[in-house]
Every structure is written in structure tokens, then in C-alpha cells.
PDB file of N, CA and C in Angstrom:
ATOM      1  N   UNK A   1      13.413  -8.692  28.167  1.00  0.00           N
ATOM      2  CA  UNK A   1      14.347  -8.163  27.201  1.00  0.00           C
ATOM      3  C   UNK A   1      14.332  -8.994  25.916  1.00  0.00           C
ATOM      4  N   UNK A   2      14.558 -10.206  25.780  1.00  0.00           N
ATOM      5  CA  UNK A   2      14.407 -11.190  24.811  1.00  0.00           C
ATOM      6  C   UNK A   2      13.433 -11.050  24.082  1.00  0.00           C
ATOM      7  N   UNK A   3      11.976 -10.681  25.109  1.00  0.00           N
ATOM      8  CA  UNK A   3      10.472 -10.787  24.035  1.00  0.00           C
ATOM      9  C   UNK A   3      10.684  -9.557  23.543  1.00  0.00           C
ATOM     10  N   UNK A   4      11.395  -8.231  23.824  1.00  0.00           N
ATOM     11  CA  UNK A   4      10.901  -7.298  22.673  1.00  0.00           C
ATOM     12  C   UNK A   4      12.346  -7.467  21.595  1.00  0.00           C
ATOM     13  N   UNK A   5      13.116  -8.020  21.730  1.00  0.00           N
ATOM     14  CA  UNK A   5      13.987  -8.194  20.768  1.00  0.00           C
ATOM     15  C   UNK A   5      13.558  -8.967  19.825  1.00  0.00           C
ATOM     16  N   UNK A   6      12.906  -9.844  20.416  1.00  0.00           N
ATOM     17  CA  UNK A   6      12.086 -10.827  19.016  1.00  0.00           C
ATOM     18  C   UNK A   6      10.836 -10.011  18.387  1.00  0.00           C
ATOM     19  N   UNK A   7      10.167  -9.075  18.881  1.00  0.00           N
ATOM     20  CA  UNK A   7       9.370  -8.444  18.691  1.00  0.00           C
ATOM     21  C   UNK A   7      10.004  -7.655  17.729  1.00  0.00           C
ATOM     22  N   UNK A   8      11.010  -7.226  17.666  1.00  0.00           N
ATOM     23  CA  UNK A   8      11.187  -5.837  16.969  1.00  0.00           C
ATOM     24  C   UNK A   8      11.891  -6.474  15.499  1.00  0.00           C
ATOM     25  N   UNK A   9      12.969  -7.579  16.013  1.00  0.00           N
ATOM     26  CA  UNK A   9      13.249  -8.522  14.626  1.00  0.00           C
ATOM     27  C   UNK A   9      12.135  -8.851  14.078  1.00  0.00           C
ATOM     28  N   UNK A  10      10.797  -9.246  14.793  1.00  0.00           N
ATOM     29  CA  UNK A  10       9.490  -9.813  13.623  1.00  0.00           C
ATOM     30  C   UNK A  10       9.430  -8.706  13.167  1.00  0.00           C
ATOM     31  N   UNK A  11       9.058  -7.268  13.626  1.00  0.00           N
ATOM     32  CA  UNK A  11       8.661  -6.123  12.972  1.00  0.00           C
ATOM     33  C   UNK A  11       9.691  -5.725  11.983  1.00  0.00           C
ATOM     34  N   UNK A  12      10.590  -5.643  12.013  1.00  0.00           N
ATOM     35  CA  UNK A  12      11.673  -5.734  10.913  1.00  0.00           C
ATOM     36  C   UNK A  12      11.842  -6.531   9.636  1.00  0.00           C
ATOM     37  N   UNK A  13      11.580  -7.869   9.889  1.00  0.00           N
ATOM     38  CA  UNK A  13      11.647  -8.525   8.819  1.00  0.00           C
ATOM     39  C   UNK A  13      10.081  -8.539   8.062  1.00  0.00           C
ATOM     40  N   UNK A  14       9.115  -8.183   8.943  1.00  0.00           N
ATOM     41  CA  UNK A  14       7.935  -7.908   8.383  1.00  0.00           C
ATOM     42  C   UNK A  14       7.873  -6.942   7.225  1.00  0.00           C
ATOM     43  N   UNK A  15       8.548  -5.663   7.808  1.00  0.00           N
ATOM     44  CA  UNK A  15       8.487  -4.332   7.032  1.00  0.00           C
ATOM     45  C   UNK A  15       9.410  -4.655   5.775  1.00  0.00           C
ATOM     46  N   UNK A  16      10.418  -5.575   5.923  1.00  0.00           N
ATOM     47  CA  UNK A  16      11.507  -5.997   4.829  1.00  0.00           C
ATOM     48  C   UNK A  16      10.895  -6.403   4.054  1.00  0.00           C
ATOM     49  N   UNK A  17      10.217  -7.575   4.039  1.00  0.00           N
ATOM     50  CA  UNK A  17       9.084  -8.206   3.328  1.00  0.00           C
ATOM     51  C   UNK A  17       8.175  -7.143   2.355  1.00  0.00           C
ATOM     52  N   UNK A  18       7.309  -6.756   3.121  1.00  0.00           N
ATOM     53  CA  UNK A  18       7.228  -5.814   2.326  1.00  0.00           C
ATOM     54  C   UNK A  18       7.413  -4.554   1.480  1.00  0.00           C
ATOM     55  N   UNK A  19       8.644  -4.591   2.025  1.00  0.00           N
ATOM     56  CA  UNK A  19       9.310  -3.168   0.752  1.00  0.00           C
ATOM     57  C   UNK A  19      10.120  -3.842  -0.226  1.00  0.00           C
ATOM     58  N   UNK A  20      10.319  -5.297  -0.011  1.00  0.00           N
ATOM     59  CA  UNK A  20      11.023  -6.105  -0.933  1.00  0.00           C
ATOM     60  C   UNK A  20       9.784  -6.271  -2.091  1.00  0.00           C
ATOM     61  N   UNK A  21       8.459  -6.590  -1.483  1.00  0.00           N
ATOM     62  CA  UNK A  21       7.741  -6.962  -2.339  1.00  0.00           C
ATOM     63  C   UNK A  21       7.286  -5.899  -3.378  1.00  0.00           C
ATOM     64  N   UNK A  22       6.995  -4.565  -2.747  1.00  0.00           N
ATOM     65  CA  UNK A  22       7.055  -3.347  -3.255  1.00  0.00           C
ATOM     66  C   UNK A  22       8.301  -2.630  -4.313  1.00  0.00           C
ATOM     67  N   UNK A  23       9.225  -3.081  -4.064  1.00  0.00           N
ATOM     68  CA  UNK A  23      10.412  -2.874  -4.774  1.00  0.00           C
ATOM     69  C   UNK A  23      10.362  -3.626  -6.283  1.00  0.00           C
ATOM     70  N   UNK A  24      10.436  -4.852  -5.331  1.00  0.00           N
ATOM     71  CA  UNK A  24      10.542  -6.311  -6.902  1.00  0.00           C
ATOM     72  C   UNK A  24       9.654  -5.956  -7.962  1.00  0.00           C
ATOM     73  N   UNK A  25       8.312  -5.726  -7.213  1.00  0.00           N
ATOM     74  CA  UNK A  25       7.457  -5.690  -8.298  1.00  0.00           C
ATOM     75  C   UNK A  25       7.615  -4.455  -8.806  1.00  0.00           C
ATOM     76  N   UNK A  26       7.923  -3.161  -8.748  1.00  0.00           N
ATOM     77  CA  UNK A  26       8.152  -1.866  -8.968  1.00  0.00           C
ATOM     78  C   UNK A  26       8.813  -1.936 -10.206  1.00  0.00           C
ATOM     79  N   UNK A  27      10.356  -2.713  -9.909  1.00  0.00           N
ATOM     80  CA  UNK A  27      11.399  -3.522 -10.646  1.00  0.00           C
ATOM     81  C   UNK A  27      11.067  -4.322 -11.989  1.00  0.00           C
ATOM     82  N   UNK A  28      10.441  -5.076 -11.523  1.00  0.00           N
ATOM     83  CA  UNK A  28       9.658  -5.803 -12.814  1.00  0.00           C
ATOM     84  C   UNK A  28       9.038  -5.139 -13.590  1.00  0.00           C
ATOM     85  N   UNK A  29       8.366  -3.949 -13.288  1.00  0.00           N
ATOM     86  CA  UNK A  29       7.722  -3.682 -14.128  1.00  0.00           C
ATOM     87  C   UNK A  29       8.066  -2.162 -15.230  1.00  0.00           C
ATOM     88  N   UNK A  30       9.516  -1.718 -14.381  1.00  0.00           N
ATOM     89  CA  UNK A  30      10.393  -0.817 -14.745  1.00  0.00           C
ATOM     90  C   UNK A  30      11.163  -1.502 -15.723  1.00  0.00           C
ATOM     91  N   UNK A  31      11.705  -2.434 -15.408  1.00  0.00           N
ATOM     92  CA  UNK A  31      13.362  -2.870 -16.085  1.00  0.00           C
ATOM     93  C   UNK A  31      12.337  -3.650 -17.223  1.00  0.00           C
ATOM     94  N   UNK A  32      11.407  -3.868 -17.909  1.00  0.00           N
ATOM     95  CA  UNK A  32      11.685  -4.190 -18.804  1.00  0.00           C
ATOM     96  C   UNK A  32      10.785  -5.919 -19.167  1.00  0.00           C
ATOM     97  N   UNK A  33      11.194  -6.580 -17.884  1.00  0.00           N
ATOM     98  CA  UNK A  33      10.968  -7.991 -17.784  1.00  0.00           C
ATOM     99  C   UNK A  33       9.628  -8.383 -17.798  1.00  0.00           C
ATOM    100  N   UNK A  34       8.350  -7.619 -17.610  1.00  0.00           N
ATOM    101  CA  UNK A  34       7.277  -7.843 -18.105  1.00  0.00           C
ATOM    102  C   UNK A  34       6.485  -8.052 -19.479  1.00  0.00           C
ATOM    103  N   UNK A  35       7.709  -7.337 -20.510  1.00  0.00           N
ATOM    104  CA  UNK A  35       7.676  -7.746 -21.807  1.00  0.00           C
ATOM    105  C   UNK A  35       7.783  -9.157 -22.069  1.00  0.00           C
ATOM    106  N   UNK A  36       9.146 -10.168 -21.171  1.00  0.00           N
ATOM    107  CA  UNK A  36       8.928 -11.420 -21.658  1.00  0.00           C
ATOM    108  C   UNK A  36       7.916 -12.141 -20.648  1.00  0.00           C
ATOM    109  N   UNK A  37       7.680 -12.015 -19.465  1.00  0.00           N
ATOM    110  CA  UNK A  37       7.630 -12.794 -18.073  1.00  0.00           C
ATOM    111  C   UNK A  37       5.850 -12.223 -17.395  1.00  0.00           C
ATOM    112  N   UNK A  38       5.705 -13.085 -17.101  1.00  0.00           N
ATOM    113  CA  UNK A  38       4.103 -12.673 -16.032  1.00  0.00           C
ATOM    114  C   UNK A  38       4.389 -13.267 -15.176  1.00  0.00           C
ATOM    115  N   UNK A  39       3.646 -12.655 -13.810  1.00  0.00           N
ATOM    116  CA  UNK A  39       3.774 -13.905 -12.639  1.00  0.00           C
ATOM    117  C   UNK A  39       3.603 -14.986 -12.808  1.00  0.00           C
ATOM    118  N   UNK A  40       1.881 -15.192 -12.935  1.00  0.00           N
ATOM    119  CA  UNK A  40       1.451 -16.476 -12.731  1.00  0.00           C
ATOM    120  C   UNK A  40       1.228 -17.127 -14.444  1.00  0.00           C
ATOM    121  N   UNK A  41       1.509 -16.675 -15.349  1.00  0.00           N
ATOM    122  CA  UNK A  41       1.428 -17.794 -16.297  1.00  0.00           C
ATOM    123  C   UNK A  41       2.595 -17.561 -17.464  1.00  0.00           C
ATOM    124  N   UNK A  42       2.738 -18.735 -18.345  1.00  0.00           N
ATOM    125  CA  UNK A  42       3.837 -18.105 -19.562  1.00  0.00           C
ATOM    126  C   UNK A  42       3.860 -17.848 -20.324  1.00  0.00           C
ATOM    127  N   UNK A  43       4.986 -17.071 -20.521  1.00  0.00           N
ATOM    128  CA  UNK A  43       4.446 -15.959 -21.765  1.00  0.00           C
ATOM    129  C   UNK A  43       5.870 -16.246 -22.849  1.00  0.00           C
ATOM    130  N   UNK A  44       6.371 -15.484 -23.099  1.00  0.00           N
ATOM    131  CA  UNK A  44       7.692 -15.790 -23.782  1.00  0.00           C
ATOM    132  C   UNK A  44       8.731 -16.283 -23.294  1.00  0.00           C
ATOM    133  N   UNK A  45       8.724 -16.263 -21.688  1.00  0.00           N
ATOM    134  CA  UNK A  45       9.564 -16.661 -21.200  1.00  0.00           C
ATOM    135  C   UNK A  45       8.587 -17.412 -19.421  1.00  0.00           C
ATOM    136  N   UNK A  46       9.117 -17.891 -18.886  1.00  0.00           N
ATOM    137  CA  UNK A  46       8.269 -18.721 -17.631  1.00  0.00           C
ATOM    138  C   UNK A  46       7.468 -18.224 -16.674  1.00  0.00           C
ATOM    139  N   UNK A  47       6.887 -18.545 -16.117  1.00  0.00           N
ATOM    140  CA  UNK A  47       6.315 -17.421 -15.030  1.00  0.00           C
ATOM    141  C   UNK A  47       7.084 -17.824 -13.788  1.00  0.00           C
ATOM    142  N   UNK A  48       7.193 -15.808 -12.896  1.00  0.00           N
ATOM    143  CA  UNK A  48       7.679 -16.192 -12.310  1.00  0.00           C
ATOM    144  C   UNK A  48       7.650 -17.133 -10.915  1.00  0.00           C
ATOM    145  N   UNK A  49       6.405 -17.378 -10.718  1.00  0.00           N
ATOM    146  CA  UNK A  49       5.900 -18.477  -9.836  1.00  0.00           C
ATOM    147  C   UNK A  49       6.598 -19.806 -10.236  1.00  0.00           C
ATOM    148  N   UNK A  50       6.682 -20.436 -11.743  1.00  0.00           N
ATOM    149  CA  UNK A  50       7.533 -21.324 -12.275  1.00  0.00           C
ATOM    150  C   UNK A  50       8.770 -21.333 -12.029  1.00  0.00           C
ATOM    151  N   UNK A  51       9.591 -20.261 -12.157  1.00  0.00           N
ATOM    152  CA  UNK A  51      10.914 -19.982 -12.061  1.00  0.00           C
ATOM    153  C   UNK A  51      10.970 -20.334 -10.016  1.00  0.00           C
ATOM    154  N   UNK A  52      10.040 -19.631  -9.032  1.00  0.00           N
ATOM    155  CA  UNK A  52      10.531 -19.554  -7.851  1.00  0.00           C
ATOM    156  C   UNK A  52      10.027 -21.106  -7.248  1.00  0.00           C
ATOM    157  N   UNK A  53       9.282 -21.880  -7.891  1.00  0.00           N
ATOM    158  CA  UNK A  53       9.221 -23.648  -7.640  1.00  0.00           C
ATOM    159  C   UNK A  53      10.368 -23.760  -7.788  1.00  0.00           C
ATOM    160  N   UNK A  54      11.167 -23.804  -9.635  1.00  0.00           N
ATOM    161  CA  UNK A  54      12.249 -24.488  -9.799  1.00  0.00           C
ATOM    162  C   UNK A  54      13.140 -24.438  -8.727  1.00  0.00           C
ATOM    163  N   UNK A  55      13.509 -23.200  -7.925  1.00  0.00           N
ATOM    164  CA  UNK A  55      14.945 -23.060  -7.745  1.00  0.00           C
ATOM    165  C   UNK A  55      14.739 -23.162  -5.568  1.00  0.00           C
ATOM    166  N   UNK A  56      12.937 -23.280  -5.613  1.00  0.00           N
ATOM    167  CA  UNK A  56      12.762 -24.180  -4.175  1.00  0.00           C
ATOM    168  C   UNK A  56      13.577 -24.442  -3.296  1.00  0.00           C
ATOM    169  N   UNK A  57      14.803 -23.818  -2.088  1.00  0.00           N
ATOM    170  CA  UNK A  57      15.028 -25.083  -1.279  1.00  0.00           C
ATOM    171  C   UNK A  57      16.704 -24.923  -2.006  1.00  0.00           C
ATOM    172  N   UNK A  58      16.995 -24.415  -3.258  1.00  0.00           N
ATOM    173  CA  UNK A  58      18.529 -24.038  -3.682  1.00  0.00           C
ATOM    174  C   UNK A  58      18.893 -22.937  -2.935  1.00  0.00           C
ATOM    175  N   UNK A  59      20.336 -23.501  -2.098  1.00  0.00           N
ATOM    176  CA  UNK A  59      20.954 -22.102  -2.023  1.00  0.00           C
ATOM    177  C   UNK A  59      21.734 -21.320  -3.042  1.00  0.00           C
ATOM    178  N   UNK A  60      22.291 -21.615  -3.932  1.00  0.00           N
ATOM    179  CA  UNK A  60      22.245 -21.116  -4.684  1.00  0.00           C
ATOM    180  C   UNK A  60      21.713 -20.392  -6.390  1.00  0.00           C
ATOM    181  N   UNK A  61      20.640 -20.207  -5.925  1.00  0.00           N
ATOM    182  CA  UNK A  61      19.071 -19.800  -6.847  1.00  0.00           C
ATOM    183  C   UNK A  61      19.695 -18.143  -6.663  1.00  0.00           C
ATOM    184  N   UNK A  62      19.939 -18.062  -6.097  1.00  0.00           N
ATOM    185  CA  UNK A  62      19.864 -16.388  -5.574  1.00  0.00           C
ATOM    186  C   UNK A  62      21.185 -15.630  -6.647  1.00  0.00           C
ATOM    187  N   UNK A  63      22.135 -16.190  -6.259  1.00  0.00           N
ATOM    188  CA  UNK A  63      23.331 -15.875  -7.359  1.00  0.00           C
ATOM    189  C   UNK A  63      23.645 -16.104  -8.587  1.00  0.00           C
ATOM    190  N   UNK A  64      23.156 -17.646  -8.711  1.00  0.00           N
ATOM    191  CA  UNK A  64      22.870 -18.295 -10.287  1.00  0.00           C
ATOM    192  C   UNK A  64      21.877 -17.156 -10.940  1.00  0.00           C
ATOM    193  N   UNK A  65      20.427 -16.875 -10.561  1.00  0.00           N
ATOM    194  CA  UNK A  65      19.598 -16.602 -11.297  1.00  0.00           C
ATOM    195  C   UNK A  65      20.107 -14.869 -11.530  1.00  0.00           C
ATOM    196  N   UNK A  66      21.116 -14.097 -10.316  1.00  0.00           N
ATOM    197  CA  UNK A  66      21.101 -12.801 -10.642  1.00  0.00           C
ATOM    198  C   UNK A  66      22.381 -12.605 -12.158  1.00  0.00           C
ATOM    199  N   UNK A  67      23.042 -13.769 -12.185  1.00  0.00           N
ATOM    200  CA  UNK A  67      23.973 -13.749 -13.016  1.00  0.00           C
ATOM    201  C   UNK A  67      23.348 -13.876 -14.501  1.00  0.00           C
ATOM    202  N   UNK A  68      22.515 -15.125 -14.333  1.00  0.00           N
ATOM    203  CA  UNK A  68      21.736 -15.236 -15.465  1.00  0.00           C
ATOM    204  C   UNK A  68      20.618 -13.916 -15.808  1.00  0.00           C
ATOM    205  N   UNK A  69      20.397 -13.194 -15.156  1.00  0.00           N
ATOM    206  CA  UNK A  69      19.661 -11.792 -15.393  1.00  0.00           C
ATOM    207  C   UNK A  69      20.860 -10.986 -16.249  1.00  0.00           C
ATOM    208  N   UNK A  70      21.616 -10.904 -15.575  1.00  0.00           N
ATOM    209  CA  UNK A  70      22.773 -10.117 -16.143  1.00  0.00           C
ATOM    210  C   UNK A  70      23.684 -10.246 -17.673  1.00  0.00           C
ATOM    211  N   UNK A  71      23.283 -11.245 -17.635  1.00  0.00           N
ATOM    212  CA  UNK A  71      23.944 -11.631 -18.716  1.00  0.00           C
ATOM    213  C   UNK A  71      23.321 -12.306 -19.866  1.00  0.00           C
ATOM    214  N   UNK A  72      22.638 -13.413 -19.580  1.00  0.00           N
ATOM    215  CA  UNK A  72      21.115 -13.509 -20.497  1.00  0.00           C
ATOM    216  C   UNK A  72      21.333 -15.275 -20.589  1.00  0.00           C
ATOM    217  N   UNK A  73      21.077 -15.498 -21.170  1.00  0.00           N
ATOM    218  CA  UNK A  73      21.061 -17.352 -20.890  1.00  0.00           C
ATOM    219  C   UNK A  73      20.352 -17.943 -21.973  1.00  0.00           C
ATOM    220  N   UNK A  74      20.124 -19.360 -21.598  1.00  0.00           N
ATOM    221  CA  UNK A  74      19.522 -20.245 -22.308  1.00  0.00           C
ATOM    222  C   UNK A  74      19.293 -21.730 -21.616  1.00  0.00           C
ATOM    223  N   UNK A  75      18.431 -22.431 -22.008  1.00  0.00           N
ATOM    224  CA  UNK A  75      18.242 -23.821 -21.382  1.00  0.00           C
ATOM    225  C   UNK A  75      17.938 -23.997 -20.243  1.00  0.00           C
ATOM    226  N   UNK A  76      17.413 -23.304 -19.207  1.00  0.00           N
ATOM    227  CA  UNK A  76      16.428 -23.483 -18.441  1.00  0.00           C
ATOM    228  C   UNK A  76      15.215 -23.589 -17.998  1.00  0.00           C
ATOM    229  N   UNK A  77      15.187 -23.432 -19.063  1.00  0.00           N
ATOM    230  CA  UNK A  77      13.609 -23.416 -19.697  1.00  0.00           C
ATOM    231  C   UNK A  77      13.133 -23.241 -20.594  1.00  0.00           C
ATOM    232  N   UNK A  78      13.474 -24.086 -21.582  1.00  0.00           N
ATOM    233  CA  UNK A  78      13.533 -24.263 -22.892  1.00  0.00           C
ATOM    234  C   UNK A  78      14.292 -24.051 -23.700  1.00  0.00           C
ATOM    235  N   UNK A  79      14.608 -23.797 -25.076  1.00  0.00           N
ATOM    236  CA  UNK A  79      15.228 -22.967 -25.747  1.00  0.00           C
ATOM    237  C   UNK A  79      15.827 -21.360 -26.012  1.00  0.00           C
ATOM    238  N   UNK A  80      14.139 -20.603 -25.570  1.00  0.00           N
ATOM    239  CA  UNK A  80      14.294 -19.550 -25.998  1.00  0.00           C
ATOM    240  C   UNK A  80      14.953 -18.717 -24.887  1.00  0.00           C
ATOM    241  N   UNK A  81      15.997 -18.152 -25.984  1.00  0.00           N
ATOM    242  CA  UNK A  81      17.250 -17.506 -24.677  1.00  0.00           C
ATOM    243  C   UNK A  81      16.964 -15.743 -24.241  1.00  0.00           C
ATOM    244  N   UNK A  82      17.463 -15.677 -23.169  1.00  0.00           N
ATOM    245  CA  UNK A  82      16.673 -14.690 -22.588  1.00  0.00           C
ATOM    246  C   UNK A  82      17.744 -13.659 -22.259  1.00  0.00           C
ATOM    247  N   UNK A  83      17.455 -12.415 -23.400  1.00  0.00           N
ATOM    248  CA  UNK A  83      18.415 -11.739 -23.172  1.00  0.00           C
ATOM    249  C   UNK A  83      19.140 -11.006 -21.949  1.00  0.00           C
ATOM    250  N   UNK A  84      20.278 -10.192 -22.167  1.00  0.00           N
ATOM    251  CA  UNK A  84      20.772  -9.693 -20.748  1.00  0.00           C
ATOM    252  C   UNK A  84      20.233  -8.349 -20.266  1.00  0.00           C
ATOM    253  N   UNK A  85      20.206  -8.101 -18.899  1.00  0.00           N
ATOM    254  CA  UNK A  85      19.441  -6.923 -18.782  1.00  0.00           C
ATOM    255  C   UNK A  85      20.433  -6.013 -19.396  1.00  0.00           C
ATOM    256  N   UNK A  86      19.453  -4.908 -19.424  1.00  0.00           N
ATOM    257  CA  UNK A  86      19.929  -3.749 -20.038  1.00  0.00           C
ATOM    258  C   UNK A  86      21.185  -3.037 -18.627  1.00  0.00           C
ATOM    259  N   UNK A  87      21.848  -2.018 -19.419  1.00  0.00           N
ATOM    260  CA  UNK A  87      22.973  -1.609 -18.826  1.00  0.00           C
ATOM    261  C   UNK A  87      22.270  -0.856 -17.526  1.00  0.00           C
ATOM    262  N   UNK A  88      21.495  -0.142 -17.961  1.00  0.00           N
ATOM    263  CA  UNK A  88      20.735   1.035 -16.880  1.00  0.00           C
ATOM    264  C   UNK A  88      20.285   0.191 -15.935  1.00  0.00           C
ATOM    265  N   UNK A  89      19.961  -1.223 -16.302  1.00  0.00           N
ATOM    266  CA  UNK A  89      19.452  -1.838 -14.442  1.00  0.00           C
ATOM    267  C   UNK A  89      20.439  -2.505 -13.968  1.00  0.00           C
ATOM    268  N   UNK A  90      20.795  -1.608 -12.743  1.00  0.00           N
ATOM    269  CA  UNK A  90      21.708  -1.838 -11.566  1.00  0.00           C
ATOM    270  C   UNK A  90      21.846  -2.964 -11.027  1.00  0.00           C
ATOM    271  N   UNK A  91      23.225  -3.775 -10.578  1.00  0.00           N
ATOM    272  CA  UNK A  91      23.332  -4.759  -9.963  1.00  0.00           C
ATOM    273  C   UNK A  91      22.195  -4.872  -8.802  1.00  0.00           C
ATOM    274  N   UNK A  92      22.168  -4.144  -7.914  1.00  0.00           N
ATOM    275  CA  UNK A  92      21.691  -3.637  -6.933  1.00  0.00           C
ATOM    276  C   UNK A  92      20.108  -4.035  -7.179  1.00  0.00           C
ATOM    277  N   UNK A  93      19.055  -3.358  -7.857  1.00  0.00           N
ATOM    278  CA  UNK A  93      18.183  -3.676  -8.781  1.00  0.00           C
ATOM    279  C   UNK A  93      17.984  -5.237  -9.309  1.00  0.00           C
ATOM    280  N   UNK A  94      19.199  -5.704  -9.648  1.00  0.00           N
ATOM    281  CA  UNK A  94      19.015  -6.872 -10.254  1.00  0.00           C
ATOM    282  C   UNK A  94      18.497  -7.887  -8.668  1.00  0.00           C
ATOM    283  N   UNK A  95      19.708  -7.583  -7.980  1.00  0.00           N
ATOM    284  CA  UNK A  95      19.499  -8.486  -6.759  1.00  0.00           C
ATOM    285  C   UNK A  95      18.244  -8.458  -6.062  1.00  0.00           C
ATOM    286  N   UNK A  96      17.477  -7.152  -6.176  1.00  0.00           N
ATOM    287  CA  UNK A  96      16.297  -7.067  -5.350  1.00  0.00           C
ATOM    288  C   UNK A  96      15.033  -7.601  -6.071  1.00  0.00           C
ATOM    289  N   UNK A  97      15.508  -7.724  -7.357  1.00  0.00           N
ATOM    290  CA  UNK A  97      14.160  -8.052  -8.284  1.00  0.00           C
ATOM    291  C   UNK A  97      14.458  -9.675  -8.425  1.00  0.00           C
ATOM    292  N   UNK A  98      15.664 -10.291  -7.895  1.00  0.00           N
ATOM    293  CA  UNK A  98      15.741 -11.826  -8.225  1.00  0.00           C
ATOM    294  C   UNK A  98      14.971 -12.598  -7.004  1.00  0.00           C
ATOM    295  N   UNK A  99      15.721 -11.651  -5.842  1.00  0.00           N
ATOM    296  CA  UNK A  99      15.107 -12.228  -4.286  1.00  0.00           C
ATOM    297  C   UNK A  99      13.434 -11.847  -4.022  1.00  0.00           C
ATOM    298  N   UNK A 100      12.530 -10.824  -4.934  1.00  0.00           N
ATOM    299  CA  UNK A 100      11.074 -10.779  -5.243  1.00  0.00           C
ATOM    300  C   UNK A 100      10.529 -11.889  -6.129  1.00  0.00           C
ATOM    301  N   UNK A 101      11.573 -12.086  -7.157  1.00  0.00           N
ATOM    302  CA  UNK A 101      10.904 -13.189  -7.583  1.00  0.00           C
ATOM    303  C   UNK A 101      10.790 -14.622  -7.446  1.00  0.00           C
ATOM    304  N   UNK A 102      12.166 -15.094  -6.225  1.00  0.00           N
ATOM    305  CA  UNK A 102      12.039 -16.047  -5.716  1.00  0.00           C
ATOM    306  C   UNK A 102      10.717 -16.154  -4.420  1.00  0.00           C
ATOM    307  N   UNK A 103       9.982 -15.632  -4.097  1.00  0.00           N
ATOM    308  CA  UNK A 103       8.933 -15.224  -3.154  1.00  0.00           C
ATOM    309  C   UNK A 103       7.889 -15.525  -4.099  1.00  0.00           C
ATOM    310  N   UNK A 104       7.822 -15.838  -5.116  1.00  0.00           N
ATOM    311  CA  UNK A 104       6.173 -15.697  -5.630  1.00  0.00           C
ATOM    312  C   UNK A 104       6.294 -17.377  -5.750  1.00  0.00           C
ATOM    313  N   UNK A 105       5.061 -17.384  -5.196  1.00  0.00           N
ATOM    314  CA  UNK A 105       4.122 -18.781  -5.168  1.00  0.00           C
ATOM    315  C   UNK A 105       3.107 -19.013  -6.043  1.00  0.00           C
TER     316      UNK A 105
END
């Protein structure tokens, strides 16, 4: 009983994984954020491989960074401040595209 319960949680969080990854990036490249941001290198604003080192190992990376999406910021990486998302992308949206981009290595 135990081994297929662990079985079916791996298969679960497997499939999560990837519709998260499918989503995020979907996300990214809908809402906008590819104008400032690339994965792997920087552009106007950090990459997000840079951004998911920084916040490494924080539990709170996940809430900080969806707030700072939302609203727009400054000084985390440099100067240049990074505006707030637009109205049309959903909290919901925001959260799934912060927890994709904490995943990139």
C-alpha cells in the first residue's frame, strides 16, 4: 500500500513539474517579461537563472519576488527599476510564473 502511494505522489509531482514548467514559460512569454528578462543571460533586467541563484534556499523568495512582480521595484539588481505587471496578468499567473522562475538553473 505505501509503495503505490509513493508511486503515485512521484507521478504527481512529476506531472506538476511539468505543467509548471509549461505554464511559466507560456507566462513569460505572454505577460510581457521577455521584453526586459532572458533566461540564461542579461538583458535589461537579470536573467532568470540569476534571479533563481539569488533567492536559493529563501523561504521567502516566493512571496517577496510575486509582490515585487506586482508592483515593480528597484535595487535588487541594480538600479534599473522594473516596472509593475500589467493589470491583465492575474495574481494567479503571477504566482505560477514566479515559482517557474525560481526552477531555472
Amino acid at each position: 500500500m505505501k509503495v503505490r502511494y509513493l508511486a503515485a505522489m512521484t507521478l504527481a509531482l512529476t506531472v506538476s513539474a511539468g505543467a509548471l514548467a509549461e505554464d511559466g514559460q507560456a507566462l513569460y512569454k505572454k505577460s510581457g517579461c521577455s521584453a526586459c528578462h532572458a533566461l540564461n543571460k542579461k538583458n535589461v533586467g537579470p536573467a532568470f537563472t540569476e534571479v533563481a541563484a539569488k533567492y536559493a534556499g529563501d523561504s521567502t523568495a516566493q512571496a517577496r519576488l510575486e509582490k515585487k512582480v506586482r508592483s515593480g521595484g528597484a535595487g535588487s539588481f541594480g538600479s534599473m527599476p522594473m516596472p509593475p505587471a500589467p493589470a491583465a496578468v492575474s495574481d494567479d499567473s503571477i504566482k505560477t510564473l514566479v515559482a517557474w522562475i525560481l526552477t531555472q538553473k
